[in-house]
Protein backbone atom coordinates (compact mmCIF):
# COMPACT_ATOMS: atom_id res chain seq x y z
CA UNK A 1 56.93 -1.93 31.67
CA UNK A 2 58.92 -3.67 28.86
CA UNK A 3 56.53 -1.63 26.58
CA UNK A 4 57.95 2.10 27.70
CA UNK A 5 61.22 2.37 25.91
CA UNK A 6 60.01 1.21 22.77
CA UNK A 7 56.59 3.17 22.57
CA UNK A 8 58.05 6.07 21.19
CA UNK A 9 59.80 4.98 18.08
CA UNK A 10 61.25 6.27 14.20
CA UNK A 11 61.33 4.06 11.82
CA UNK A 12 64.56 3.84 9.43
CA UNK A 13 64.20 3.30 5.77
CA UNK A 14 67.12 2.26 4.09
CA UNK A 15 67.99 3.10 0.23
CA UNK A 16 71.47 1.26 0.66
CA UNK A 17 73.18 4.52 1.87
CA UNK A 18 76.35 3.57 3.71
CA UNK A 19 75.57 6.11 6.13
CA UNK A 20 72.03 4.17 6.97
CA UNK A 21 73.53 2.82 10.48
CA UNK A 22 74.78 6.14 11.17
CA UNK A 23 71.49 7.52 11.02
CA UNK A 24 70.33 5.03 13.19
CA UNK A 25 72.96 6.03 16.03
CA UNK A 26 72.34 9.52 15.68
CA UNK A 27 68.50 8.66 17.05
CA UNK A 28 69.35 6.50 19.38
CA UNK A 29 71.66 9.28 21.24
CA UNK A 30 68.94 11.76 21.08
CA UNK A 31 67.44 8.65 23.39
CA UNK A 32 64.89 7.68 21.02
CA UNK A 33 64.46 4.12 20.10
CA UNK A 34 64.14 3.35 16.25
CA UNK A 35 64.43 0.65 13.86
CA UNK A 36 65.84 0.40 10.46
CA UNK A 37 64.21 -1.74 7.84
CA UNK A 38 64.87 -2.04 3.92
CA UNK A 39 62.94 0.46 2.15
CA UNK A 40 60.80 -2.18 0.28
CA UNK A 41 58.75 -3.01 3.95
CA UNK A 42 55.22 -3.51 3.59
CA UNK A 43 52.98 -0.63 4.36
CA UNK A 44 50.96 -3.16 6.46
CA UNK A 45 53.92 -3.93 8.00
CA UNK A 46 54.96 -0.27 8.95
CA UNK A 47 51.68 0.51 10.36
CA UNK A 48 51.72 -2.20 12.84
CA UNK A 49 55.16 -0.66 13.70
CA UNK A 50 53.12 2.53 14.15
CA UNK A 51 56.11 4.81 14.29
CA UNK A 52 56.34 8.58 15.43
CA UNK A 53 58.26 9.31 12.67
CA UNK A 54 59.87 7.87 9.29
CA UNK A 55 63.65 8.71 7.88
CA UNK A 56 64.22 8.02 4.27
CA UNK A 57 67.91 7.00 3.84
CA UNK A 58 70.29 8.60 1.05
CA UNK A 59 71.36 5.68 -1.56
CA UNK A 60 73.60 5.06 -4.81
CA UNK A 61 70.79 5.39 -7.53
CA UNK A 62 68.97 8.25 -9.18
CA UNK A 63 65.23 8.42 -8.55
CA UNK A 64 64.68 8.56 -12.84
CA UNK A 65 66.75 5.33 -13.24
CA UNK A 66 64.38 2.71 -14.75
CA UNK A 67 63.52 0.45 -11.34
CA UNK A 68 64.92 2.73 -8.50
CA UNK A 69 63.92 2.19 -5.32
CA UNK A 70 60.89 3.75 -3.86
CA UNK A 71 58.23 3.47 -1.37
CA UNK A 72 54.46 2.85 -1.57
CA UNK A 73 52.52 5.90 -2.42
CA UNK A 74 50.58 5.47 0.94
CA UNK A 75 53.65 6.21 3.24
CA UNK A 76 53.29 9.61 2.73
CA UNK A 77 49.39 9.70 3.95
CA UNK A 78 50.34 7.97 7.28
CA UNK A 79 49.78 11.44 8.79
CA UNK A 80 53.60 10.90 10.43
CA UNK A 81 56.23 13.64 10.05
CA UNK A 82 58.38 12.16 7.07
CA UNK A 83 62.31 13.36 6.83
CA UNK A 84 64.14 12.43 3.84
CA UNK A 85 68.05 12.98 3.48
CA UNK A 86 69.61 12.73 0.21
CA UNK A 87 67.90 10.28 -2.22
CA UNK A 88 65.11 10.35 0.22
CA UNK A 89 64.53 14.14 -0.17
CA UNK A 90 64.44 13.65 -4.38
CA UNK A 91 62.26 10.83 -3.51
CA UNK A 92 59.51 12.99 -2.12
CA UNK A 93 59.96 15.67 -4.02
CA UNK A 94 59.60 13.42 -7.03
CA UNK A 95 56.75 11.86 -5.92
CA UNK A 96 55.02 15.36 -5.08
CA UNK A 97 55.73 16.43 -8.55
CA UNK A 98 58.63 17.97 -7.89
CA UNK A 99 61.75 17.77 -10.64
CA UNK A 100 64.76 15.91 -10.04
CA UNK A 101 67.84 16.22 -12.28
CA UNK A 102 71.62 15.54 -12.73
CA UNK A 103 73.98 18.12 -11.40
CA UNK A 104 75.83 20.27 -13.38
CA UNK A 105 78.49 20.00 -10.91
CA UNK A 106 77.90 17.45 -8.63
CA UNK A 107 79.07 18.47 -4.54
CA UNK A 108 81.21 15.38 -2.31
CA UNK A 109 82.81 16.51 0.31
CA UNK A 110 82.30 20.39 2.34
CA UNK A 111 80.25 22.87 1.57
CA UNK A 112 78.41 25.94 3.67
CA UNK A 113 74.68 25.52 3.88
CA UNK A 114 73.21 28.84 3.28
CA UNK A 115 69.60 29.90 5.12
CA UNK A 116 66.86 30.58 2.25
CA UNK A 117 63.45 32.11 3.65
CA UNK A 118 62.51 31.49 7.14
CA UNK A 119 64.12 28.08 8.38
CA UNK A 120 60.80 25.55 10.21
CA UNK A 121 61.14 23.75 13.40
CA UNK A 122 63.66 21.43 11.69
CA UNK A 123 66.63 24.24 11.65
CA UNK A 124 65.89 25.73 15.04
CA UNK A 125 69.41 27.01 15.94
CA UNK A 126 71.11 25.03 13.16
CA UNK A 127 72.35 27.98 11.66
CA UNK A 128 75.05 30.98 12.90
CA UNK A 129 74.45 33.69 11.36
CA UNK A 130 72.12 32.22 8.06
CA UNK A 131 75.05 29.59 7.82
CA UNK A 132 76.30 25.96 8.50
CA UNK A 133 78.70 23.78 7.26
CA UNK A 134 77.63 20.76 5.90
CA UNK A 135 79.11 17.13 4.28
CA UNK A 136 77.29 15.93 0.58
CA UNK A 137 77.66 13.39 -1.22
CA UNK A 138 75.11 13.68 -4.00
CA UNK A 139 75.02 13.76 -7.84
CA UNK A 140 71.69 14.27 -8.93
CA UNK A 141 69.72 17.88 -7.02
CA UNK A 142 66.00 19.01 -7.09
CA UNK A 143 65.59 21.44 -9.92
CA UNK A 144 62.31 22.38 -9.17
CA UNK A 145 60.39 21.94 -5.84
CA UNK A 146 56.63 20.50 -5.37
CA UNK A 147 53.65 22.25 -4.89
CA UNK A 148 52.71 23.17 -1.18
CA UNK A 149 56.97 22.84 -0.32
CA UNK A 150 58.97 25.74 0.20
CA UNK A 151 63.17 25.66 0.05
CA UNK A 152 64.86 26.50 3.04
CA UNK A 153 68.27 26.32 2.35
CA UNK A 154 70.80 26.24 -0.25
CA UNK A 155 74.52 25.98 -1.29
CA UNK A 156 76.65 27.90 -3.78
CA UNK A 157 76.67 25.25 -6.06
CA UNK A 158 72.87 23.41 -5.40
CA UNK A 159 69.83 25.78 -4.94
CA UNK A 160 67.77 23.25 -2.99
CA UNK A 161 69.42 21.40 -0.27
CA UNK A 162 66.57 21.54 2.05
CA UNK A 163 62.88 21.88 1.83
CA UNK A 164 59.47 21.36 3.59
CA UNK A 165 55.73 21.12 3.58
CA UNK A 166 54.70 22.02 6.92
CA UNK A 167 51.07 21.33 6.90
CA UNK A 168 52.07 17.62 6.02
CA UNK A 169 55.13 17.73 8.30
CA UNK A 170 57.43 16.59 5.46
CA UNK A 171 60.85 17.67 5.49
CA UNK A 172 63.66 16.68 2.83
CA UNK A 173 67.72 17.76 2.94
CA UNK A 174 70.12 17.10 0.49
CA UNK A 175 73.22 16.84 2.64
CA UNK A 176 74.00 14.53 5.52
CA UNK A 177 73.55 15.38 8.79
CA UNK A 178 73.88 11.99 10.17
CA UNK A 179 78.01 12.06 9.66
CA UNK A 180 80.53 14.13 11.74
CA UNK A 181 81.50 15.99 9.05
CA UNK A 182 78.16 18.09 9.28
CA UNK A 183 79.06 19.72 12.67
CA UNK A 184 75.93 20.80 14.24
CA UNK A 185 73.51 17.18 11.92
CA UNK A 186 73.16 15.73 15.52
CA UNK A 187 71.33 18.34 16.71
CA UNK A 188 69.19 18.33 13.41
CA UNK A 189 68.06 14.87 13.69
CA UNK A 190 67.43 15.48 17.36
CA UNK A 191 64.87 18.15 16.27
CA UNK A 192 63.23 15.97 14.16
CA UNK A 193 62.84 13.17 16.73
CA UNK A 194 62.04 15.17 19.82
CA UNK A 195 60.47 18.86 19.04
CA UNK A 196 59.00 17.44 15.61
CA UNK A 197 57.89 13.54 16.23
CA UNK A 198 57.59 14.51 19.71
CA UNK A 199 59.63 11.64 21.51
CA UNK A 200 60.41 12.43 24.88
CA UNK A 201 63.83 10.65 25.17
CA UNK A 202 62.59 7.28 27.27
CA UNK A 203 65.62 4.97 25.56
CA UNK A 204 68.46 5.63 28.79
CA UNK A 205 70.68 3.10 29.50
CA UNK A 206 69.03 2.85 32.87
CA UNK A 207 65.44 2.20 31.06
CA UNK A 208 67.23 -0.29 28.89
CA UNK A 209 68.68 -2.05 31.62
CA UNK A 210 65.16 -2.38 33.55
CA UNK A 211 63.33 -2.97 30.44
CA UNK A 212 65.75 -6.21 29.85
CA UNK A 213 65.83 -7.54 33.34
CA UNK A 214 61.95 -7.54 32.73
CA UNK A 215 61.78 -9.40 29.59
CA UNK A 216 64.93 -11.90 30.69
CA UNK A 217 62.73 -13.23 33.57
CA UNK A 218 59.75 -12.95 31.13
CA UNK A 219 61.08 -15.58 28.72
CA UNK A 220 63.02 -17.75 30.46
CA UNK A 221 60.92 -18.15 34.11
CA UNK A 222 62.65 -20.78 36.02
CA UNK A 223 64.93 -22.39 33.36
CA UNK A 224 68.56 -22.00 33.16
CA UNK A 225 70.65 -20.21 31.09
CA UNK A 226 73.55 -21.20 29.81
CA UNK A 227 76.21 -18.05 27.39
CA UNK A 228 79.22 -18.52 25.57
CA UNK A 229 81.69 -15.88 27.38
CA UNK A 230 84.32 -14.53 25.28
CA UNK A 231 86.07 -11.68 27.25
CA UNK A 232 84.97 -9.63 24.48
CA UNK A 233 82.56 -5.86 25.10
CA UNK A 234 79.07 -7.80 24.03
CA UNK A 235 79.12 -11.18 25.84
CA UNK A 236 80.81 -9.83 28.95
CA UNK A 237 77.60 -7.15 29.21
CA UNK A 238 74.89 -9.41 28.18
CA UNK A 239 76.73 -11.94 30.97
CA UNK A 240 76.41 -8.82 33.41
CA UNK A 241 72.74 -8.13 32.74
CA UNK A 242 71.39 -11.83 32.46
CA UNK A 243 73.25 -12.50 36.12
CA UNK A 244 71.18 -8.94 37.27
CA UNK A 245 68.25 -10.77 36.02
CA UNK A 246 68.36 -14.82 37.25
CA UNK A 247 71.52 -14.94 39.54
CA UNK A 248 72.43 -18.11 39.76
CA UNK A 249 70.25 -19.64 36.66
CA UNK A 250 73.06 -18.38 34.50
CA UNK A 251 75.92 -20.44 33.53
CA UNK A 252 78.82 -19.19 31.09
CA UNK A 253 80.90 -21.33 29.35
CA UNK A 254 83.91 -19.68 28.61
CA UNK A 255 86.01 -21.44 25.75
CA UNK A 256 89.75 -20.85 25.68
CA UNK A 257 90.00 -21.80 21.97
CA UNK A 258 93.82 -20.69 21.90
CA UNK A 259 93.09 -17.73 19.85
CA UNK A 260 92.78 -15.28 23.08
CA UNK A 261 94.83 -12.01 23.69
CA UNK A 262 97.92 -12.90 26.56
CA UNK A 263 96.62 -13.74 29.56
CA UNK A 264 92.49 -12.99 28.52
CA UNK A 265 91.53 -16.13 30.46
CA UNK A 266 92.90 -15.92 33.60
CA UNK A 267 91.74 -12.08 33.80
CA UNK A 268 87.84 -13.46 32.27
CA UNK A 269 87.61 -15.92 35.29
CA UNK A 270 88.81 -13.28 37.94
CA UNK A 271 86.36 -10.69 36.46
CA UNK A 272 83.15 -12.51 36.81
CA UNK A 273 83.23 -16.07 38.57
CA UNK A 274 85.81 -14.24 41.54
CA UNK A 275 84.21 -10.49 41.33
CA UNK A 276 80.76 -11.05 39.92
CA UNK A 277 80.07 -14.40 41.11
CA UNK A 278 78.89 -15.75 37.99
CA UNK A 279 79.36 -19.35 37.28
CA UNK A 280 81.82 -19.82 34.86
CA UNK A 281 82.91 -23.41 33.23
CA UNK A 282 86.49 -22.85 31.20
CA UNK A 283 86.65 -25.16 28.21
CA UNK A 284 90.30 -26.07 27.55
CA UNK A 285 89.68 -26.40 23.89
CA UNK A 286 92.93 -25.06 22.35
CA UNK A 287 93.77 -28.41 20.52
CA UNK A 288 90.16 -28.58 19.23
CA UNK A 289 90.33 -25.28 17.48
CA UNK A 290 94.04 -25.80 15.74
CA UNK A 291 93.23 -29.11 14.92
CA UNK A 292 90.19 -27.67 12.70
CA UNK A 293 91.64 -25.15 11.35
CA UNK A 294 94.05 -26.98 10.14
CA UNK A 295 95.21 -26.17 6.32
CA UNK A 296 91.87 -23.37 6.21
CA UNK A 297 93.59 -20.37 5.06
CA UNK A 298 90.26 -18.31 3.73
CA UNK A 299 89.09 -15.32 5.93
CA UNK A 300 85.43 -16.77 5.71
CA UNK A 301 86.03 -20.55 5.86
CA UNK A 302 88.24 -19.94 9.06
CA UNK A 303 85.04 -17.64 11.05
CA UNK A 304 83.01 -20.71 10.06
CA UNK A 305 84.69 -23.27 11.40
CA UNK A 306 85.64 -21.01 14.66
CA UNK A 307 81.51 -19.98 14.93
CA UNK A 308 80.38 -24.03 13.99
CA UNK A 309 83.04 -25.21 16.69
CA UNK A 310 81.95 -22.83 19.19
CA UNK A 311 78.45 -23.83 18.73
CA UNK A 312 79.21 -27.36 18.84
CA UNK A 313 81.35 -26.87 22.18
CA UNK A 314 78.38 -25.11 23.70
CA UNK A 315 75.62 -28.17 22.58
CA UNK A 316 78.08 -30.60 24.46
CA UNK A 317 78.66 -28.41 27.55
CA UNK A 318 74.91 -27.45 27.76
CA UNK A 319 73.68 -30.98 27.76
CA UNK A 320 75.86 -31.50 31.44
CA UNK A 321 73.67 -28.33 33.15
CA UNK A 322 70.34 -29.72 34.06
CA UNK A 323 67.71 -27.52 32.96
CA UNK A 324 69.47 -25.51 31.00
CA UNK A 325 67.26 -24.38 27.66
CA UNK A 326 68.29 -21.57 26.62
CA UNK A 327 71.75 -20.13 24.74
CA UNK A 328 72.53 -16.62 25.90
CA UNK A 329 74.70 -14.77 22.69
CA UNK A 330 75.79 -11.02 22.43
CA UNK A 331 74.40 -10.48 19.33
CA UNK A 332 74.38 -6.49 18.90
CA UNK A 333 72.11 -5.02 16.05
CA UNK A 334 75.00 -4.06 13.52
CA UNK A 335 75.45 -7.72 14.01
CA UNK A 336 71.66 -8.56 12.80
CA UNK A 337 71.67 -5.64 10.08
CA UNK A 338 74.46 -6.77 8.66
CA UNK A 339 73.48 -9.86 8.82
CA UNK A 340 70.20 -9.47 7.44
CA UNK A 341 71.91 -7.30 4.50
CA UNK A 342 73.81 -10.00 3.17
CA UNK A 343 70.22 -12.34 2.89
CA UNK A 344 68.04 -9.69 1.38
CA UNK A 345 70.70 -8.85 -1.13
CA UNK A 346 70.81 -4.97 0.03
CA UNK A 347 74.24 -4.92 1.06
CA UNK A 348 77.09 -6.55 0.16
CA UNK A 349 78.04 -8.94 3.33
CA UNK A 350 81.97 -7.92 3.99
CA UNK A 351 81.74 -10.84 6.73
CA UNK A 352 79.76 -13.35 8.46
CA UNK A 353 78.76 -13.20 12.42
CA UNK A 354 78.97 -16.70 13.91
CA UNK A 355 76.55 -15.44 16.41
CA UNK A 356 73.77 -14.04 13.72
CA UNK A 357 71.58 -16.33 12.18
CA UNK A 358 69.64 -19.28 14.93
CA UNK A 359 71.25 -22.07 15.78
CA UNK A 360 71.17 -25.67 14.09
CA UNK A 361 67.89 -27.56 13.90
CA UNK A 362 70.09 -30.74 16.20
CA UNK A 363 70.60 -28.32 19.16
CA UNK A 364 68.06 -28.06 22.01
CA UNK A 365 68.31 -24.76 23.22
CA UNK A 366 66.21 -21.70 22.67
CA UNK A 367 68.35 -17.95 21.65
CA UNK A 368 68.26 -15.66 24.15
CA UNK A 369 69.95 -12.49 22.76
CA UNK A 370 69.28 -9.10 25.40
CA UNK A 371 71.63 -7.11 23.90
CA UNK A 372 70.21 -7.93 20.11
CA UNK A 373 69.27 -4.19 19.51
CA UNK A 374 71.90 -2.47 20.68
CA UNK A 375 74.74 -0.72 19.11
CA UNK A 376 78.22 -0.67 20.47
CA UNK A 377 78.01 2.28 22.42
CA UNK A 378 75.33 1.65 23.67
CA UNK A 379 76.42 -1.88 25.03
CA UNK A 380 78.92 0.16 26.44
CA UNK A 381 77.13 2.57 28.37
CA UNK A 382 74.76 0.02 29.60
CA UNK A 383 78.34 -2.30 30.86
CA UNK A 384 79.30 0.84 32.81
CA UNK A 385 75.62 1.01 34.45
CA UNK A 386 76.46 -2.61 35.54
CA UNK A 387 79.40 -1.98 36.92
CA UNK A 388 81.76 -3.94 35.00
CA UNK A 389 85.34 -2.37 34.95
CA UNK A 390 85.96 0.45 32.65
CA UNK A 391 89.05 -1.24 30.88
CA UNK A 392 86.80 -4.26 29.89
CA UNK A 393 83.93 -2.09 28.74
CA UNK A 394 85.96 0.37 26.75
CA UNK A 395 88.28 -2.18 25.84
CA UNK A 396 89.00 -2.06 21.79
CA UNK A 397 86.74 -4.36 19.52
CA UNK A 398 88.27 -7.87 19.42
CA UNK A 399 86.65 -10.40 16.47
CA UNK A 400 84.66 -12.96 17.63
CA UNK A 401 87.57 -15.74 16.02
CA UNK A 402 90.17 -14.07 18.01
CA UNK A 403 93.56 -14.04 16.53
CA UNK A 404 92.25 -16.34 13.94
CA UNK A 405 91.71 -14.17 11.59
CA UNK A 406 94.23 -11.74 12.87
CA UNK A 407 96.96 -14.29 11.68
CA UNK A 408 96.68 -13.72 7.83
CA UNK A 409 96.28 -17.31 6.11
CA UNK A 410 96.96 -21.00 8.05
CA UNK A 411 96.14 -20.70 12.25
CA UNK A 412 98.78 -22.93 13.84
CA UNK A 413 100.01 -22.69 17.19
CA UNK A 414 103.75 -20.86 16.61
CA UNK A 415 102.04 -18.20 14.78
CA UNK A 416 98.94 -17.52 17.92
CA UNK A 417 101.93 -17.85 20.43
CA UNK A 418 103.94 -15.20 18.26
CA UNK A 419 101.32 -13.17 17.50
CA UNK A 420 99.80 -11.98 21.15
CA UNK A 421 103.15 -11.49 22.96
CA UNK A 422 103.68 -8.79 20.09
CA UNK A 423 100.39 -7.54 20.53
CA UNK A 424 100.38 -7.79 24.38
CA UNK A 425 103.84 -5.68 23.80
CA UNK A 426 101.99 -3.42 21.54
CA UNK A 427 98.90 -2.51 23.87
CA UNK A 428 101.07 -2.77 27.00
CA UNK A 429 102.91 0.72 25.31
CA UNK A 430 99.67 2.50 23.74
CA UNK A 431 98.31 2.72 27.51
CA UNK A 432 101.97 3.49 29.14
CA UNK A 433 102.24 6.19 26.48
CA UNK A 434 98.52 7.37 26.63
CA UNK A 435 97.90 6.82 23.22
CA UNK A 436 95.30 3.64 23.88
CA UNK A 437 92.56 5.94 24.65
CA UNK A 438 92.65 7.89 21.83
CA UNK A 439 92.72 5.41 19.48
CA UNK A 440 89.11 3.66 18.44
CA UNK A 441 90.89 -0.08 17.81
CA UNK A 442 94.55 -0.86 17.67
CA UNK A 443 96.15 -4.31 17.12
CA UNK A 444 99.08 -6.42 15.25
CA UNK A 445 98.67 -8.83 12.43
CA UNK A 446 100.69 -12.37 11.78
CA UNK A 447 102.01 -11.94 8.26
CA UNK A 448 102.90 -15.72 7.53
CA UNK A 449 105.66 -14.48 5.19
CA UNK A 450 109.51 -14.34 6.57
CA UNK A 451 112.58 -11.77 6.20
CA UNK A 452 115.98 -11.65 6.61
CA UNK A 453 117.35 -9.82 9.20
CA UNK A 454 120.31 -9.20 11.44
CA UNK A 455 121.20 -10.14 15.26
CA UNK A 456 124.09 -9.28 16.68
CA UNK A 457 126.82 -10.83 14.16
CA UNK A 458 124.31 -13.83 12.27
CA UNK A 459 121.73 -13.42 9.83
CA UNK A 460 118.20 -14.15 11.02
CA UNK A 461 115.40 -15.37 8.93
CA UNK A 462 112.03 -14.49 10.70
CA UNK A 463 108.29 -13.36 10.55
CA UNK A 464 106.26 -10.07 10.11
CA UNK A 465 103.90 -8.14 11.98
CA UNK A 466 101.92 -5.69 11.15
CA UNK A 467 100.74 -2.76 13.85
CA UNK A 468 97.28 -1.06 13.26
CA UNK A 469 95.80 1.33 14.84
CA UNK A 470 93.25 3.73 13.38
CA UNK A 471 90.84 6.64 14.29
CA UNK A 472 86.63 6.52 13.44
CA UNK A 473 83.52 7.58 15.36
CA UNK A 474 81.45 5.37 13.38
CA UNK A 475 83.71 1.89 12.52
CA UNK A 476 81.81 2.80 8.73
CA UNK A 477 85.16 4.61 7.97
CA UNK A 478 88.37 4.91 9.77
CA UNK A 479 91.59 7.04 9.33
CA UNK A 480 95.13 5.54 10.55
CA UNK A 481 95.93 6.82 13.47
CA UNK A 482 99.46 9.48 13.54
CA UNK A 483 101.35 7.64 16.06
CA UNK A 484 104.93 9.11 16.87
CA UNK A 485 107.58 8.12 15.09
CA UNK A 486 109.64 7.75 18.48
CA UNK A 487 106.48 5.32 20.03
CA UNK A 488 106.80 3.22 16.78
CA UNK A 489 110.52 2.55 17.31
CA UNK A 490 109.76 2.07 20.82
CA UNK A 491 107.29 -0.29 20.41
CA UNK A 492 109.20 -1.99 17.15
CA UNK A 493 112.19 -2.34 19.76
CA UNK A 494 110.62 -4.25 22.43
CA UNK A 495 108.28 -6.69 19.79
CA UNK A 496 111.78 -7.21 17.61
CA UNK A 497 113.68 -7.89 21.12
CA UNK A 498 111.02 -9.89 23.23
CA UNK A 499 109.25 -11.68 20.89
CA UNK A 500 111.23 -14.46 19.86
CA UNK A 501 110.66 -15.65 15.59
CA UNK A 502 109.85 -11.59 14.80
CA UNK A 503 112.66 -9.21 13.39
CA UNK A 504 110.26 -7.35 11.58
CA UNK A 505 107.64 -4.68 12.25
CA UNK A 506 105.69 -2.81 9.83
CA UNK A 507 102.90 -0.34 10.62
CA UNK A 508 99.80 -0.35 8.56
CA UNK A 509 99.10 3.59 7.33
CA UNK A 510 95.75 2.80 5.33
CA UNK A 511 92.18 3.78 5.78
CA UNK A 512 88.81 2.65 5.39
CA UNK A 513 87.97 2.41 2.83
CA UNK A 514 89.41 1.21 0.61
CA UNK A 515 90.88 -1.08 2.95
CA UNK A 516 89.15 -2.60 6.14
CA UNK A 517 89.37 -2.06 9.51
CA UNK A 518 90.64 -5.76 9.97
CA UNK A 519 93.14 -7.22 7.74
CA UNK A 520 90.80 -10.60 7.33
């Protein structure tokens, strides 16, 4: 029943750590479905959610700071086992009486998390030995710890970095065990959601799969269906699982907006209207697109009129299917928290999602979003359980505006021709050399900005690009990724010598932060 997989669920509170979605991951791989919400959420509210568990998020303020963020007194008579990490922990323990108070010397970065007294169900095997290595990332520390809580663990530097109050099943840590850096944090906040909430693991991606088939047929019954098809992870998978669903009451309209990687439409239509047998309509819309993006050189201006354009092209082709009253989007949940961030003021909105949001009052069709809360990997795991091809599913992130905001500044047609024979160059060698699989997201950048350079015996006078390629788990923070200095020049000979208007290539060694993932 559509029920199951969301039964047993942990609710998410989020103090504007920028580790909140990571959290959020980390329960969803110990197969337990959760939700995160801002930590202001009614109490009404999260007893109708009627979660097996809560998880306070770590945040940027100090619990004494005039207006910091806390929850309603009641949350912590729910009778639901209560984990805080971070601010979270000096949260309870604040509001248990507890003392919370700046460091003297505040711990970012490694440190060994040392056993103290007899470790509860939350630390079963977490330690080797009365030790484990640990990430913080905290400035304030619990001086003195509530009545009825006892300190489990501490560091050299911090005496309590982990407490709890079994007989309330309340548990707080000071460190983070939702990042990689804290080796052995997965299996912590798998304790929590399995042995201590006592969630049996029912979100799988084959449960997911059935559970959406069920609720696709639900809402839409007879009607048809009709889903913008970009070639990208999310809209080929929720294409995949709608056509499991309806069959034939699906139709995609794929738009070729002449901002696709080399070649992307021709393999789109061979992958599902030859393969799959979905129906697919191709949109030559090319002209369209360059046309209105004409002289729009902002980052955010240029997804807007890509989204508005893409919603516009959908209205039109809709409107020629009979029947058709509903708009199938891959809209992924990073997608709506994001989202949702930017609105509520909680977190600062880096971009917009042209797929986030409804659509305009003028168009006639209903949303129909399957994969809405999913994250990435999890998309992917269910694309795999469909069948589609591996190198679609576990093909790198592309931006919903395409090269569009992979060509820095103006979009005009030179620059989109230019820009994916370098990059098709550029991928072409990362799987030839066996790098592409190792790498999270790799891709070249337009730089609108021209260099002199030599060609045989004249002076050439040419364009940029940029390489990236970088290295994350998470897409929260990335490292550049080491390539070889004998791939670069490799792959810097073939773009400088096959791509005609280049005669420069750079490659971008920066991480996030401070800089972003994409350049735009």
């Amino acid at each position: 029943m559509a029920t199951d997989i969301h039964q047993q669920k942990i609710l998410i509170l989020d103090f504007g750590s920028q580790y909140t979605q990571l959290i959020a991951r980390r329960v969803r791989e110990a197969h337990v479905y959760c939700e995160l919400h801002p930590f202001d959420m009614p109490l009404d509210e999260i007893r109708r959610f009627a979660p097996r568990g809560i998880i306070l998020s770590g945040g940027p303020k100090s619990v004494y700071e005039e207006g910091a963020p806390a929850v309603a007194e009641e949350l912590f008579e729910l009778g639901v086992p209560v984990l805080g990490i971070c601010y979270g922990m000096q949260l309870m323990s604040r509001h248990f009486g507890g003392e919370v108070v700046p460091a003297g010397k505040r711990e970012f970065g490694h440190a060994d998390l040392l056993a103290a007294g007899q470790p509860g169900p939350l630390f079963d095997n977490f330690f080797i030995e009365g030790k484990s290595p640990v990430w913080m990332s905290h400035g304030d520390h619990v001086a003195r710890v509530p009545d009825g809580f006892q300190v489990v663990a501490a560091t050299a530097n911090a005496p309590v970095c982990a407490i709890q109050n079994l007989s309330r099943n309340l548990y707080g840590v000071q460190f983070h065990p939702e990042v990689n850096h804290t080796p052995r944090g997965e299996q912590l906040i798998d304790s929590f959601v399995r042995s201590i909430c006592g969630c049996s693991g029912q979100w799988t991606p084959g449960r997911i799969i059935d559970d959406a088939v069920e609720r696709i047929r639900s809402q839409v019954g007879s009607d048809r269906v009709v889903l913008g098809l970009s070639g990208g992870v999310d809209s080929s998978v929720a294409a995949a699982l709608i056509h499991r669903a309806i069959g034939d009451q699906l139709t995609c309209v794929f738009v070729d907006n002449g901002l696709l990687r080399l070649g992307e439409g021709d393999q789109v239509m061979a992958t599902f209207a030859e393969n799959l047998g979905v129906k697919v309509i191709r949109v030559d819309a090319e002209e369209r697109f360059l046309s209105a993006l004409s002289g729009a050189s902002d980052p955010e201006k240029k997804r807007k009129i890509i989204g508005g354009l893409f919603v516009e092209i959908f209205d039109e082709e809709s409107n020629k299917i009979q029947d058709a009253n509903w708009l199938a989007q891959g809209t992924i949940y990073p997608d709506v928290i994001e989202s949702a961030g930017a609105k509520t003021g909680k977190a600062h909105n880096i971009k917009s999602h042209h797929n986030v949001g409804g659509l305009p009052d003028y168009m006639k069709l209903k949303l129909l979003e399957p994969l809405r809360e999913l994250f990435k990997d999890e998309v992917r795991a269910i694309g795999e359980e469909l069948g589609l091809p591996r190198q679609m599913v576990w093909r790198h992130p592309f931006p919903g505006p395409g090269l569009g905001v992979r060509i820095l500044g103006e979009v005009k047609k030179e620059y989109a021709d230019i820009l994916r024979r370098a990059d098709a160059i550029y991928i072409e060698e990362l799987y030839s050399s066996g790098h592409y699989d190792k790498i999270s997201q790799a891709f070249a950048v337009f730089l609108p900005v021209k260099s002199v350079g030599v060609m045989g015996d004249g002076r050439t006078y040419e364009y940029v690009v940029a390489l990236r390629a970088v290295e994350t788990k998470d897409f929260m923070t990335a490292g550049w990724y080491p390539m070889p200095y004998e791939d670069l020049a490799r792959i810097s000979g073939r773009i400088i010598n096959e791509v005609k208007g280049i005669n420069r290539v750079v490659y971008d060694i920066s991480s996030k932060p401070p800089a972003t993932i994409e350049w735009e």
